[in-house]
PDB file of N, CA and C in Angstrom:
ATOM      1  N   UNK A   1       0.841  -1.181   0.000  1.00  0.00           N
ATOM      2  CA  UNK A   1       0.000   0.000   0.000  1.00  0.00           C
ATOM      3  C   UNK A   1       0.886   1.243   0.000  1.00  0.00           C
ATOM      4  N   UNK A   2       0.487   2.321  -0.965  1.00  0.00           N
ATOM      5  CA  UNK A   2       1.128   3.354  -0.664  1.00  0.00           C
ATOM      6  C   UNK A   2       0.388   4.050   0.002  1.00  0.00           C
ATOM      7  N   UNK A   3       1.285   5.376   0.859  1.00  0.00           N
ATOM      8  CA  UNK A   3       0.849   6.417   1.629  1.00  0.00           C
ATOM      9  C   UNK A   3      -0.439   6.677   1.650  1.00  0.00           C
ATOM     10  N   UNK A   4      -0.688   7.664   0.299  1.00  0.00           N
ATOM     11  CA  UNK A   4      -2.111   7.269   0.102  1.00  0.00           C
ATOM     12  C   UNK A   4      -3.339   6.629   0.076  1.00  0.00           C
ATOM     13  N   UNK A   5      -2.915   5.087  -0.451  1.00  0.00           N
ATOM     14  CA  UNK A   5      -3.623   4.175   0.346  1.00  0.00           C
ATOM     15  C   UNK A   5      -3.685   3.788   1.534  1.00  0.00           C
ATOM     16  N   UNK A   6      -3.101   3.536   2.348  1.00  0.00           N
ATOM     17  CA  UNK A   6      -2.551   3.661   4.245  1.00  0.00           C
ATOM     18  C   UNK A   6      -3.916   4.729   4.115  1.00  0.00           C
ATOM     19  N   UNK A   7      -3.701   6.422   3.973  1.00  0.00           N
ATOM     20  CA  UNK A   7      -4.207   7.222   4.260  1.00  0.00           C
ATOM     21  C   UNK A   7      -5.929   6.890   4.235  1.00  0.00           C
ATOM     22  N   UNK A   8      -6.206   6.136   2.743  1.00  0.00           N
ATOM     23  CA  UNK A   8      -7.605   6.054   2.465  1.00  0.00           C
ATOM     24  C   UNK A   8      -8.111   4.905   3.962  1.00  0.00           C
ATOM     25  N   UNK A   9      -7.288   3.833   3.571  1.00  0.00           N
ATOM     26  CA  UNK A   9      -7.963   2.676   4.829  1.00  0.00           C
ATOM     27  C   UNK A   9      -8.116   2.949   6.173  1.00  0.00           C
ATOM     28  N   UNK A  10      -7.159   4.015   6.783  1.00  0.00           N
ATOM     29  CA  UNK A  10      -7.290   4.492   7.926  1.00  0.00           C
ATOM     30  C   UNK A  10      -8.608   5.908   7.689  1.00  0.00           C
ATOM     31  N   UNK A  11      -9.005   6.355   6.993  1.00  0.00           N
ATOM     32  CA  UNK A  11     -10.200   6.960   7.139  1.00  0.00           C
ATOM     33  C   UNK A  11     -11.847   6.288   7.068  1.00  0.00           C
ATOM     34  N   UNK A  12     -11.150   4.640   6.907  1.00  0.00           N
ATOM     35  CA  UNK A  12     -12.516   4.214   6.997  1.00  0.00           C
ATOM     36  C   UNK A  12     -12.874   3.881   8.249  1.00  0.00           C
ATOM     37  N   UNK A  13     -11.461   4.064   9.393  1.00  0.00           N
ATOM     38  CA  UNK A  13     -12.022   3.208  10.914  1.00  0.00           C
ATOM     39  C   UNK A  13     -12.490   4.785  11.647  1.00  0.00           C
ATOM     40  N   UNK A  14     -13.464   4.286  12.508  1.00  0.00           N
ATOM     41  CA  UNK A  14     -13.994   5.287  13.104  1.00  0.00           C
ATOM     42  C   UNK A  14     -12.897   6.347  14.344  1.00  0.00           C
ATOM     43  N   UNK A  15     -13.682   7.802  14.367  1.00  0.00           N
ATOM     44  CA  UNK A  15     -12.469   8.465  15.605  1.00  0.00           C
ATOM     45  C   UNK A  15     -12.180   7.602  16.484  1.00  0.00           C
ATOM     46  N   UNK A  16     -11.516   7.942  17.125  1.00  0.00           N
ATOM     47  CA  UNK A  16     -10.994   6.990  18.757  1.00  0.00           C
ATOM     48  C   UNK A  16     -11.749   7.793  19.727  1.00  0.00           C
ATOM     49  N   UNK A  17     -11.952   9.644  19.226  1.00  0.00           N
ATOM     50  CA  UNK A  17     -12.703  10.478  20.152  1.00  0.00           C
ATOM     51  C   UNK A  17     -13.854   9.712  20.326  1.00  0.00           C
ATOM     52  N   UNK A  18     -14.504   9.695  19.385  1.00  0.00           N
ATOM     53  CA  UNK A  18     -16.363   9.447  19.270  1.00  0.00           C
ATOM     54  C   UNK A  18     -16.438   7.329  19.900  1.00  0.00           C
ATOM     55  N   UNK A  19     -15.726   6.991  19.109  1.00  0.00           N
ATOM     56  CA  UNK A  19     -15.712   5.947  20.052  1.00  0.00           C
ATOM     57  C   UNK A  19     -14.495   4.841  19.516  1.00  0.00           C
ATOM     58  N   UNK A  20     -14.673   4.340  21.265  1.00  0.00           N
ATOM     59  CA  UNK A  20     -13.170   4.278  21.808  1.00  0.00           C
ATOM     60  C   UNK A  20     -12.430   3.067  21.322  1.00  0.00           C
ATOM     61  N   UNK A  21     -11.350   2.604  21.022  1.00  0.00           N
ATOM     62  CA  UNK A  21     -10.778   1.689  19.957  1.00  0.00           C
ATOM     63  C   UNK A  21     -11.474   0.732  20.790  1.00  0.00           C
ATOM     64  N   UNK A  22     -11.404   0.248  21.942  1.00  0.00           N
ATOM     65  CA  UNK A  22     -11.662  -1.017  22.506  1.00  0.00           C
ATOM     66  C   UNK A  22     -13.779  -1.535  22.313  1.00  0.00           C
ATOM     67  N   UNK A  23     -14.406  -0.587  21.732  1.00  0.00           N
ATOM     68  CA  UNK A  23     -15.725  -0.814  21.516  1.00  0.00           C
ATOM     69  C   UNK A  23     -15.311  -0.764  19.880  1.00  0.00           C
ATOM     70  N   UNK A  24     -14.383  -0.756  18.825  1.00  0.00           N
ATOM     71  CA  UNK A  24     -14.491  -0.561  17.585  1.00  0.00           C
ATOM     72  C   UNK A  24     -14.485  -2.408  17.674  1.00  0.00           C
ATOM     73  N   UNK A  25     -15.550  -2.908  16.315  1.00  0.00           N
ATOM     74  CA  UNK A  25     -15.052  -4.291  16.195  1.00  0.00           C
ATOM     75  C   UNK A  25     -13.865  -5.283  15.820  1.00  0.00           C
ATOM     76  N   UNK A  26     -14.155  -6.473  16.194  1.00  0.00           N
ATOM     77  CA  UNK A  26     -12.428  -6.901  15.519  1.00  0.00           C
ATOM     78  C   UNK A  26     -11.841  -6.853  14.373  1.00  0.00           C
ATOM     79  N   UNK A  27     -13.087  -6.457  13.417  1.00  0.00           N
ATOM     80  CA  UNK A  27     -12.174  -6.230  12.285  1.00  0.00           C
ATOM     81  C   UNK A  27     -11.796  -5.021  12.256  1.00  0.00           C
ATOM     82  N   UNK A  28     -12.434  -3.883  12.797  1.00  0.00           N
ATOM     83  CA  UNK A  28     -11.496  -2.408  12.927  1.00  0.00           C
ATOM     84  C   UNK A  28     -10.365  -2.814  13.266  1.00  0.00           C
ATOM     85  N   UNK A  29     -10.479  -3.433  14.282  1.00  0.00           N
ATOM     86  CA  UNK A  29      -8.886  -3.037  15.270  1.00  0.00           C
ATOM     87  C   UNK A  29      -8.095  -3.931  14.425  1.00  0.00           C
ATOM     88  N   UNK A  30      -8.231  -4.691  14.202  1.00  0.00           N
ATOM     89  CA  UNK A  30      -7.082  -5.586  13.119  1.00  0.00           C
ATOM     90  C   UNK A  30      -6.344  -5.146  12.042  1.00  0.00           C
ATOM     91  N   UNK A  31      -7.452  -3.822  11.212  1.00  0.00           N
ATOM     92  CA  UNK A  31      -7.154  -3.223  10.094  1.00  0.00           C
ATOM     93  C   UNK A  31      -6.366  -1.927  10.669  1.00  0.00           C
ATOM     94  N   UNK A  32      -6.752  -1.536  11.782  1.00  0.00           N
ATOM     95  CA  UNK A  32      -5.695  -0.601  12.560  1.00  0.00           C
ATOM     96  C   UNK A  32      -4.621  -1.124  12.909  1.00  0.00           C
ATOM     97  N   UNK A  33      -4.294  -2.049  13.331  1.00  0.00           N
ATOM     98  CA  UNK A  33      -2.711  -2.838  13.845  1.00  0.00           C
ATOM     99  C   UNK A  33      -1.970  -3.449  12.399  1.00  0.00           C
ATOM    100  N   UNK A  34      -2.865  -3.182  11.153  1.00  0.00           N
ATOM    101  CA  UNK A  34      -2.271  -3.564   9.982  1.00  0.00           C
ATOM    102  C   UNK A  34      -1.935  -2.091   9.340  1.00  0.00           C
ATOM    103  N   UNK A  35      -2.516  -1.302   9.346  1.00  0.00           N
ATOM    104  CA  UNK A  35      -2.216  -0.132   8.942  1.00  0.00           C
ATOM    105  C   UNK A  35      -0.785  -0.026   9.527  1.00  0.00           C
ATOM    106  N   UNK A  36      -1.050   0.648  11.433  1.00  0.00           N
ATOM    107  CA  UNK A  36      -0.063   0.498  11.823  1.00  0.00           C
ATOM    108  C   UNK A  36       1.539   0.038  11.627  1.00  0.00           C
ATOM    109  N   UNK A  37       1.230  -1.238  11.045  1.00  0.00           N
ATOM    110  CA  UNK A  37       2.123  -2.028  11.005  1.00  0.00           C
ATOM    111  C   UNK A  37       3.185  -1.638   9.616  1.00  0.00           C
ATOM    112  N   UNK A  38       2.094  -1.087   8.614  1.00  0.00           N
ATOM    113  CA  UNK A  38       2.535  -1.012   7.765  1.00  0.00           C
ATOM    114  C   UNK A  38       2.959   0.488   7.434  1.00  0.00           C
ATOM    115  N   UNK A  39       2.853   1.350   8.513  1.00  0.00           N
ATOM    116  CA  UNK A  39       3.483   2.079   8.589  1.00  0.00           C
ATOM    117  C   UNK A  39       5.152   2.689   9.355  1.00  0.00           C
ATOM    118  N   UNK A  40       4.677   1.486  10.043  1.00  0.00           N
ATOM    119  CA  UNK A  40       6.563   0.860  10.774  1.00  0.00           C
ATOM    120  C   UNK A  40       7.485   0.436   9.845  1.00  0.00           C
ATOM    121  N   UNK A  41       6.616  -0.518   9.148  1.00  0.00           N
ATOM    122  CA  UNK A  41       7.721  -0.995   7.799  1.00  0.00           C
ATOM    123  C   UNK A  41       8.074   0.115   7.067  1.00  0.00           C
ATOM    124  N   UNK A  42       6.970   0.869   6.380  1.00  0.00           N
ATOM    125  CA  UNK A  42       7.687   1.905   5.940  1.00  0.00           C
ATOM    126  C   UNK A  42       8.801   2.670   6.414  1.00  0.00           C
ATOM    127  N   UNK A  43       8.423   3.295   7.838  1.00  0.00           N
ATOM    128  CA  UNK A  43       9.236   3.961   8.382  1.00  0.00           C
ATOM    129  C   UNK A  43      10.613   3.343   8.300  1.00  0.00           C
ATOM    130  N   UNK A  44      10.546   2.060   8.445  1.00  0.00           N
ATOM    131  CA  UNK A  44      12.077   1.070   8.622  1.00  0.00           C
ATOM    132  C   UNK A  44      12.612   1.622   7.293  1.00  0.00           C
ATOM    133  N   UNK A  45      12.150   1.078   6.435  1.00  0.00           N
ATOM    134  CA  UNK A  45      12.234   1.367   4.580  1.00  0.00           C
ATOM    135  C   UNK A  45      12.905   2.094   4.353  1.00  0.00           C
ATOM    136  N   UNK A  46      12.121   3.799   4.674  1.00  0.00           N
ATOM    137  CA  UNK A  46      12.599   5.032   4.769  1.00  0.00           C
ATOM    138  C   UNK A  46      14.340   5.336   5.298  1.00  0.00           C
ATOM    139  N   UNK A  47      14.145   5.150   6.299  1.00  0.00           N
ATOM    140  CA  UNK A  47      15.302   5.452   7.234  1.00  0.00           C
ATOM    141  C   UNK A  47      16.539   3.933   7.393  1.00  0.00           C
ATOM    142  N   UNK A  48      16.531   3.069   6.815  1.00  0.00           N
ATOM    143  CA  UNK A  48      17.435   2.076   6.520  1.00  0.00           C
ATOM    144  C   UNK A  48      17.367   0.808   6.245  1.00  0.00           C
ATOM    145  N   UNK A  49      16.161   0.084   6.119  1.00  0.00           N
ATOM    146  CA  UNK A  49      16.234  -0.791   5.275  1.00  0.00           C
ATOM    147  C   UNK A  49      14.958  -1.703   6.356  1.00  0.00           C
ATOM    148  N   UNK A  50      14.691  -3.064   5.916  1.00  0.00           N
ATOM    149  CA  UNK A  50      13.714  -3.716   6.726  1.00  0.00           C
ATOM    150  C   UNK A  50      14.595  -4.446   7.729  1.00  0.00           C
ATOM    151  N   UNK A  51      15.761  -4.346   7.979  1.00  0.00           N
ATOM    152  CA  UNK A  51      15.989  -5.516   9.010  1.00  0.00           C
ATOM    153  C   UNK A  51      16.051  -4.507  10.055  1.00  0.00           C
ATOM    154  N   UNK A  52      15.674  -3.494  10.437  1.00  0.00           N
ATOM    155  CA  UNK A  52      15.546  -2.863  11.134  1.00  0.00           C
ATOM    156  C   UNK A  52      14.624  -2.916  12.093  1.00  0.00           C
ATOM    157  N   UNK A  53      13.683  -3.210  11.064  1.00  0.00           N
ATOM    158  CA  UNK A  53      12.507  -3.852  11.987  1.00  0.00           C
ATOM    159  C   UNK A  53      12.066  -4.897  12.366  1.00  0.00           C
ATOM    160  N   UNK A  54      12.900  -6.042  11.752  1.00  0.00           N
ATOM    161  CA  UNK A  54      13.674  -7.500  12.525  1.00  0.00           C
ATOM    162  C   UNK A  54      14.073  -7.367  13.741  1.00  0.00           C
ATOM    163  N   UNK A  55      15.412  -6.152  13.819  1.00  0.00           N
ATOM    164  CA  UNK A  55      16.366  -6.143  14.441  1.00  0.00           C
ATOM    165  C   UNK A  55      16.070  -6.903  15.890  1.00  0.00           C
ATOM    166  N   UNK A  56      16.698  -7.571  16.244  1.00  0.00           N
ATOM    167  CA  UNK A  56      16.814  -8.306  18.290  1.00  0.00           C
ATOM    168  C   UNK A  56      15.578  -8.605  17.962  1.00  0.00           C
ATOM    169  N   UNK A  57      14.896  -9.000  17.260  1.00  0.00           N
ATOM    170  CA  UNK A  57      13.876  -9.792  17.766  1.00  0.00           C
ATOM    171  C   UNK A  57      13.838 -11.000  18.748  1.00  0.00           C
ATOM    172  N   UNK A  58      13.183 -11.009  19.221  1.00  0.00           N
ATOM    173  CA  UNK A  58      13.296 -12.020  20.121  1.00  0.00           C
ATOM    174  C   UNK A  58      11.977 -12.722  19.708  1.00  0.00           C
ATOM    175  N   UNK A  59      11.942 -14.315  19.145  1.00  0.00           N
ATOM    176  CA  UNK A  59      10.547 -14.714  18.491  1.00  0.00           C
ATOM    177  C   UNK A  59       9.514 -14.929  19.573  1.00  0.00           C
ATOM    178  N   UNK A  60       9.876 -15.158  20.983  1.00  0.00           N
ATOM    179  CA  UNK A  60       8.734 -15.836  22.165  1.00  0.00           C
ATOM    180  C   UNK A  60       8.231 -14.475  22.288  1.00  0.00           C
ATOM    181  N   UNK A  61       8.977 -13.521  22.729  1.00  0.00           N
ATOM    182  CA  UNK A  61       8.422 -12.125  23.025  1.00  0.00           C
ATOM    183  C   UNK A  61       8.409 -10.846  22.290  1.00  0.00           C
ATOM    184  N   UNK A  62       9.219 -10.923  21.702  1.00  0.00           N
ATOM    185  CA  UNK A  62       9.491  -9.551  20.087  1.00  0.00           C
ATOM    186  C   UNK A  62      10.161  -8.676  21.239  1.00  0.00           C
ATOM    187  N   UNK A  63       9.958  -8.414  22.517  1.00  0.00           N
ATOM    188  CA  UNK A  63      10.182  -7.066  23.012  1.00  0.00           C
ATOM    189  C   UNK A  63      11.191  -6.319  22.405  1.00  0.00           C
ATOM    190  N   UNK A  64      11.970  -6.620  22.049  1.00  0.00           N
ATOM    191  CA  UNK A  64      13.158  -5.408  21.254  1.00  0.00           C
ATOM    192  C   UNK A  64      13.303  -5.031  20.000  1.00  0.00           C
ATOM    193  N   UNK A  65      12.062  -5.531  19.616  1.00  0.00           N
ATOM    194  CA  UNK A  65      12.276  -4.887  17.627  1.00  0.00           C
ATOM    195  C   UNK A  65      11.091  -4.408  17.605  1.00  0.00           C
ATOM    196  N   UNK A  66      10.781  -3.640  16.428  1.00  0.00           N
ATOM    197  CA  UNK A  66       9.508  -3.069  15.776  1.00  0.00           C
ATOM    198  C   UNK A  66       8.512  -4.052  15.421  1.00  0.00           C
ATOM    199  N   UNK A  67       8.842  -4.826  15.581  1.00  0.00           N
ATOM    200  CA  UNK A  67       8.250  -6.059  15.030  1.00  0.00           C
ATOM    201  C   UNK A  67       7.108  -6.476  16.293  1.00  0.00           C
ATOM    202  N   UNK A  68       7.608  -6.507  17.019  1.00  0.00           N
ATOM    203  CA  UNK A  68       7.124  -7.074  18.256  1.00  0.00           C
ATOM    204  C   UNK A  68       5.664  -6.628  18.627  1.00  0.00           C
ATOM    205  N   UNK A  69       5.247  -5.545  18.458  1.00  0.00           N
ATOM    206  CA  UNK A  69       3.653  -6.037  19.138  1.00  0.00           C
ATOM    207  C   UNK A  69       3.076  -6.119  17.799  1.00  0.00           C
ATOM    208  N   UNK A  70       3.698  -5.585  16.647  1.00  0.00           N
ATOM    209  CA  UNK A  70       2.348  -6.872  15.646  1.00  0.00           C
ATOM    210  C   UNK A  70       2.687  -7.967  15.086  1.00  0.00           C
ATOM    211  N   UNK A  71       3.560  -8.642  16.266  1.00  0.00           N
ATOM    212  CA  UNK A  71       3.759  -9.793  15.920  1.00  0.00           C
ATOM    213  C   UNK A  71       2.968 -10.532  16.884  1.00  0.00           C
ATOM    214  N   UNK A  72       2.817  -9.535  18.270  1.00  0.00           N
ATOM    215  CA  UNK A  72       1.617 -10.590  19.199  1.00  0.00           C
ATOM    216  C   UNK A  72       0.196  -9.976  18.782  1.00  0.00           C
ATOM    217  N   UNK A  73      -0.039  -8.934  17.602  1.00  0.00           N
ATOM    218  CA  UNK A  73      -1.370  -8.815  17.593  1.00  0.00           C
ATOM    219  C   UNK A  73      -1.806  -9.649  16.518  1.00  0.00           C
ATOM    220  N   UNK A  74      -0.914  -9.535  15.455  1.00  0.00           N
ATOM    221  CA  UNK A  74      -1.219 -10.195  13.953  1.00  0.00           C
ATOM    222  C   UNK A  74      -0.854 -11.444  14.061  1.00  0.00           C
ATOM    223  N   UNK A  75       0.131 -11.434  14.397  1.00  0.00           N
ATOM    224  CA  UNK A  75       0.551 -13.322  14.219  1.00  0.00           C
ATOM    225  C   UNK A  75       1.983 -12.903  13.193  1.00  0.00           C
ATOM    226  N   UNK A  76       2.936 -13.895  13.168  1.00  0.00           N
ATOM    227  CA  UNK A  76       4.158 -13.705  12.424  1.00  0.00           C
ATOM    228  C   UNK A  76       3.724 -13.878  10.863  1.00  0.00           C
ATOM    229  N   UNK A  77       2.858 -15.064  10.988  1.00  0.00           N
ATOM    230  CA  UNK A  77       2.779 -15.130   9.375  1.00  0.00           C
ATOM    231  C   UNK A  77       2.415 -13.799   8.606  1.00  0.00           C
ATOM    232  N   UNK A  78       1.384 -13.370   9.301  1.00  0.00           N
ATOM    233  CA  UNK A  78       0.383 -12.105   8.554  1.00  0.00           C
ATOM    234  C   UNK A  78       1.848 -10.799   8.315  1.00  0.00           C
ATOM    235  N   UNK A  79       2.283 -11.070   9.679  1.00  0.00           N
ATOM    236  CA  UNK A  79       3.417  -9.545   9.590  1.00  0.00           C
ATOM    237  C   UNK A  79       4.252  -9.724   8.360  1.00  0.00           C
ATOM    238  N   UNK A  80       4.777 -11.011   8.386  1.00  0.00           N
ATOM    239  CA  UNK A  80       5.960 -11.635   7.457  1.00  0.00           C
ATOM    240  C   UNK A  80       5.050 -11.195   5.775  1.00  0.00           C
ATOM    241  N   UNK A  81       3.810 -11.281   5.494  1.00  0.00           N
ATOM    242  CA  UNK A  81       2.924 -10.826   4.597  1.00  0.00           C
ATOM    243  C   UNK A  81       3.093  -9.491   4.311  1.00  0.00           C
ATOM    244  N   UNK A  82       2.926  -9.044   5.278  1.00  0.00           N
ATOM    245  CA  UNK A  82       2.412  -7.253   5.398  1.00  0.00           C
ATOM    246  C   UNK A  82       4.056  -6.533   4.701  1.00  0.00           C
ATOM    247  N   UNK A  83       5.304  -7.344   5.323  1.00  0.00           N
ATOM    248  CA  UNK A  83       6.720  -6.725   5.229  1.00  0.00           C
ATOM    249  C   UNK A  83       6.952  -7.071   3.866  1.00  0.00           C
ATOM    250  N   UNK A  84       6.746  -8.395   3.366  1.00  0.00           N
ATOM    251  CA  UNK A  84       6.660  -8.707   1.753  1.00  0.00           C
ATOM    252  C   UNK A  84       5.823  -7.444   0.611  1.00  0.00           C
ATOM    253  N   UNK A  85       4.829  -7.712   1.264  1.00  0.00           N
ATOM    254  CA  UNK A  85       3.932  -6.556   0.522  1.00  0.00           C
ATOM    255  C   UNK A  85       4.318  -4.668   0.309  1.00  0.00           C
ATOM    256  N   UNK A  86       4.404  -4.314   1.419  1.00  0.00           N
ATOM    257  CA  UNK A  86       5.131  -3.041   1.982  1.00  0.00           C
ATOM    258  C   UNK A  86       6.609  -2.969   0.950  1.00  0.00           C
ATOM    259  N   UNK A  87       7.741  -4.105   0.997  1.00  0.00           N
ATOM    260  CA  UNK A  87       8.521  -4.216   0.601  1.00  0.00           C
ATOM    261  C   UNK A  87       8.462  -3.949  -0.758  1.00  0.00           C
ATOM    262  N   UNK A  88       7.913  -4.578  -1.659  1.00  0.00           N
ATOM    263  CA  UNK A  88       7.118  -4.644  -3.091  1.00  0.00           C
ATOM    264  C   UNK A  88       6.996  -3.477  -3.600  1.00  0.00           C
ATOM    265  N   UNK A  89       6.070  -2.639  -2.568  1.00  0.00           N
ATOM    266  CA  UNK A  89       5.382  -1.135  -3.214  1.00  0.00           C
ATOM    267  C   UNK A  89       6.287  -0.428  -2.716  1.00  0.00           C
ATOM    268  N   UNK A  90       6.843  -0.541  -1.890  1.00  0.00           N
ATOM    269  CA  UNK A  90       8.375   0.396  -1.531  1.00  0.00           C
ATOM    270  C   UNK A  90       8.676   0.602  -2.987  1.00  0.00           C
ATOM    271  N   UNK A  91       9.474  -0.184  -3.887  1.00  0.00           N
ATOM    272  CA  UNK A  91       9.682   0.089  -5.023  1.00  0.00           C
ATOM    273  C   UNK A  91       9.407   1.176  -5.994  1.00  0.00           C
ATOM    274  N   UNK A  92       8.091   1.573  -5.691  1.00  0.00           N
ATOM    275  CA  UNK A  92       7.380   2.717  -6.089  1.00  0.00           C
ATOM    276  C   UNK A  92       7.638   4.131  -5.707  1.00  0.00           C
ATOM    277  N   UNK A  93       8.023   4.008  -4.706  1.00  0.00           N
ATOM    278  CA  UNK A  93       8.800   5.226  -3.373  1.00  0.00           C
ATOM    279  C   UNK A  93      10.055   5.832  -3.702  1.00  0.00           C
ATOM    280  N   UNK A  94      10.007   7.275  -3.533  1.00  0.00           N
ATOM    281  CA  UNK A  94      11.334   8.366  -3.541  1.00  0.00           C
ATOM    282  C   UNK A  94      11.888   8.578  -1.861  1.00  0.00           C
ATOM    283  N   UNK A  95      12.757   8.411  -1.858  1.00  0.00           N
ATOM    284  CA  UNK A  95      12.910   9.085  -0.329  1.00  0.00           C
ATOM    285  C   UNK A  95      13.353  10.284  -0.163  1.00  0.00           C
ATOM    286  N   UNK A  96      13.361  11.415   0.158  1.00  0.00           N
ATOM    287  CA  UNK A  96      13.949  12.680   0.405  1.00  0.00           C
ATOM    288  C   UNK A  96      14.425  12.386   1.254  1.00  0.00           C
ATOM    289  N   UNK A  97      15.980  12.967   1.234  1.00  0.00           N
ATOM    290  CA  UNK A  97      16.355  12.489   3.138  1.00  0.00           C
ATOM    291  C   UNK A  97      16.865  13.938   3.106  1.00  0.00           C
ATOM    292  N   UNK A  98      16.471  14.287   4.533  1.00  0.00           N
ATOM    293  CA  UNK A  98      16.951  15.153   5.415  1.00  0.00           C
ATOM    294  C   UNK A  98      16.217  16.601   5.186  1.00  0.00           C
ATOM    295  N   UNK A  99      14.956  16.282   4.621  1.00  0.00           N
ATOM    296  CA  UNK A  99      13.671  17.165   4.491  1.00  0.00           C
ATOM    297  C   UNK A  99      13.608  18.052   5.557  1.00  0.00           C
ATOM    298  N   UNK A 100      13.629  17.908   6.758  1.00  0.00           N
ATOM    299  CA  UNK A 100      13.152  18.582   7.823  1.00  0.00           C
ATOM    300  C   UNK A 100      14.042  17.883   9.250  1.00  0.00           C
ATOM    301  N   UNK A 101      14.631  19.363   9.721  1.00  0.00           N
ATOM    302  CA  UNK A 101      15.620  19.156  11.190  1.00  0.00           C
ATOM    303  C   UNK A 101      14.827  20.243  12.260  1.00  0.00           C
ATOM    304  N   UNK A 102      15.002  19.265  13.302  1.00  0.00           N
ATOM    305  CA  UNK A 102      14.436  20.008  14.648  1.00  0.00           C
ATOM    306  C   UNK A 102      14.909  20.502  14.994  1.00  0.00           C
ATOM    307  N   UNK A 103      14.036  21.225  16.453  1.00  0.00           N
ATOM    308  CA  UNK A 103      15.105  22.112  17.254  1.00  0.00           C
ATOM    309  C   UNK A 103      16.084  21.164  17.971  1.00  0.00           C
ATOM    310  N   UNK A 104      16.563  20.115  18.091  1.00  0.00           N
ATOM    311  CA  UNK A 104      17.350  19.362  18.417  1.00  0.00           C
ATOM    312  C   UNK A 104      18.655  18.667  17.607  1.00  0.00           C
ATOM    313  N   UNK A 105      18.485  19.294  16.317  1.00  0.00           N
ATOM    314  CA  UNK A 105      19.254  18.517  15.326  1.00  0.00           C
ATOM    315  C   UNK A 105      18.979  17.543  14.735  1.00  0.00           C
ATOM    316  N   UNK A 106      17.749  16.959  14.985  1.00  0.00           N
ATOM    317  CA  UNK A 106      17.467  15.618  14.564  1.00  0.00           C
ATOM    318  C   UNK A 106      16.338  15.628  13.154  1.00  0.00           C
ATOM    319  N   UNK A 107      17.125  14.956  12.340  1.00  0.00           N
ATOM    320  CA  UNK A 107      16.641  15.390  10.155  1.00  0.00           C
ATOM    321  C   UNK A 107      15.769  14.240  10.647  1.00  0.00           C
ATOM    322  N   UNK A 108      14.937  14.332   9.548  1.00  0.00           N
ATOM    323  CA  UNK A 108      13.935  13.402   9.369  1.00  0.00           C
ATOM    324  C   UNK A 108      14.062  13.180   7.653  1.00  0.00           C
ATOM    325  N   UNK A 109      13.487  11.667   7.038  1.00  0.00           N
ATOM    326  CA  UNK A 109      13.482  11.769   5.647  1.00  0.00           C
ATOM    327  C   UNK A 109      11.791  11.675   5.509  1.00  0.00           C
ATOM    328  N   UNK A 110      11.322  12.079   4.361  1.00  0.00           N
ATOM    329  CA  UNK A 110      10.074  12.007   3.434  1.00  0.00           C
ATOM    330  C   UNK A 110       9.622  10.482   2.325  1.00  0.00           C
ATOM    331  N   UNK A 111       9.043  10.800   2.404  1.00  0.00           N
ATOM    332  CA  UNK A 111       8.707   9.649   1.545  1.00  0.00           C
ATOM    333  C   UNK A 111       7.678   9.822   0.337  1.00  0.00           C
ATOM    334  N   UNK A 112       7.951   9.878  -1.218  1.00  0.00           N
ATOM    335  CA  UNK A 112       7.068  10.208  -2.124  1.00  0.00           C
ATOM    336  C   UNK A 112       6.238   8.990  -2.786  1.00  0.00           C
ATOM    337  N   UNK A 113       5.348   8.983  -2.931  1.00  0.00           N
ATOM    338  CA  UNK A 113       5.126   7.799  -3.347  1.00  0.00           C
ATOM    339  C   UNK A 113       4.480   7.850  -4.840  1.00  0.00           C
ATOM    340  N   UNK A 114       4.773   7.224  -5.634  1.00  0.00           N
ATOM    341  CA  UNK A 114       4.563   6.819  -7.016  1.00  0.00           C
ATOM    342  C   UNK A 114       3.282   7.411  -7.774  1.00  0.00           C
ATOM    343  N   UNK A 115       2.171   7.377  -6.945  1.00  0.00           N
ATOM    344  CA  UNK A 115       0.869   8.071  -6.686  1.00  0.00           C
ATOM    345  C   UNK A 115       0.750   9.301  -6.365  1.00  0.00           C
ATOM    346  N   UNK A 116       1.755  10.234  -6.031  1.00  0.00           N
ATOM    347  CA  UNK A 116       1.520  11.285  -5.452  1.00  0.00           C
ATOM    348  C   UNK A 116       2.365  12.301  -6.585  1.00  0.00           C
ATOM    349  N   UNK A 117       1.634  13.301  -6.252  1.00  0.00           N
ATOM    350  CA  UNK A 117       2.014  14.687  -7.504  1.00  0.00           C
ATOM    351  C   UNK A 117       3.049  15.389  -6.549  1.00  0.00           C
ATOM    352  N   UNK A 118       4.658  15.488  -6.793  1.00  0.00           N
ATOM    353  CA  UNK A 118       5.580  16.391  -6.404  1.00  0.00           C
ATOM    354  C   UNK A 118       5.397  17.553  -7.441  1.00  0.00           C
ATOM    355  N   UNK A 119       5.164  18.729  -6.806  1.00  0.00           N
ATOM    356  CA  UNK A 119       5.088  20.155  -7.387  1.00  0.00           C
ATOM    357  C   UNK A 119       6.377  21.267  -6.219  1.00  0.00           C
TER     358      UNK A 119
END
């Protein structure tokens, strides 16, 4: 999925204001921890590659990689899906690096996606 798409699927789950993730049904919340998810990969993508979001995994518990809580929400297979997929349409993707620095020094990169009009 690109950005855009991410963007469209996450406007179909309801606010969190109006009501609260834990009353949204299981298929909301699933399609939220997949969104999610697939916005980690990106982020990994972006900023250095996918084993990043491997990285220390630990398979019983994930606690030390990105990986780790949608690997206890989704299941490994689905994630291992989601990182294939993500990976794929990455392909499609520009990265700008070093778009925007904080008041701390710290750059951030952009991400264009194949779908989207740079003007």
């Amino acid at each position: 999925m690109t950005g855009r798409e991410i963007d469209g699927a996450r406007r179909t789950l309801p606010s969190r204001i109006e009501i609260p993730w834990k009353q949204w049904t299981h298929e909301q919340q699933r399609l939220d921890e997949e969104i999610s998810c697939r916005e980690m990969i990106n982020s990994c993508l972006a900023y250095g590659g996918i084993d990043e979001f491997w990285e220390e995994c630990e398979w019983r518990t994930g606690d030390k990689s990105y990986a780790a809580p949608y690997i206890r929400a989704l299941g490994i297979d689905r994630v291992r899906e989601l990182v294939s997929e993500q990976t794929r349409d990455f392909e499609r993707a520009t990265i700008l690096r070093d778009v925007y620095t904080d008041s701390e020094g710290v750059t951030y990169n952009s991400i264009i996606w194949g779908d989207e009009v740079v003007k």
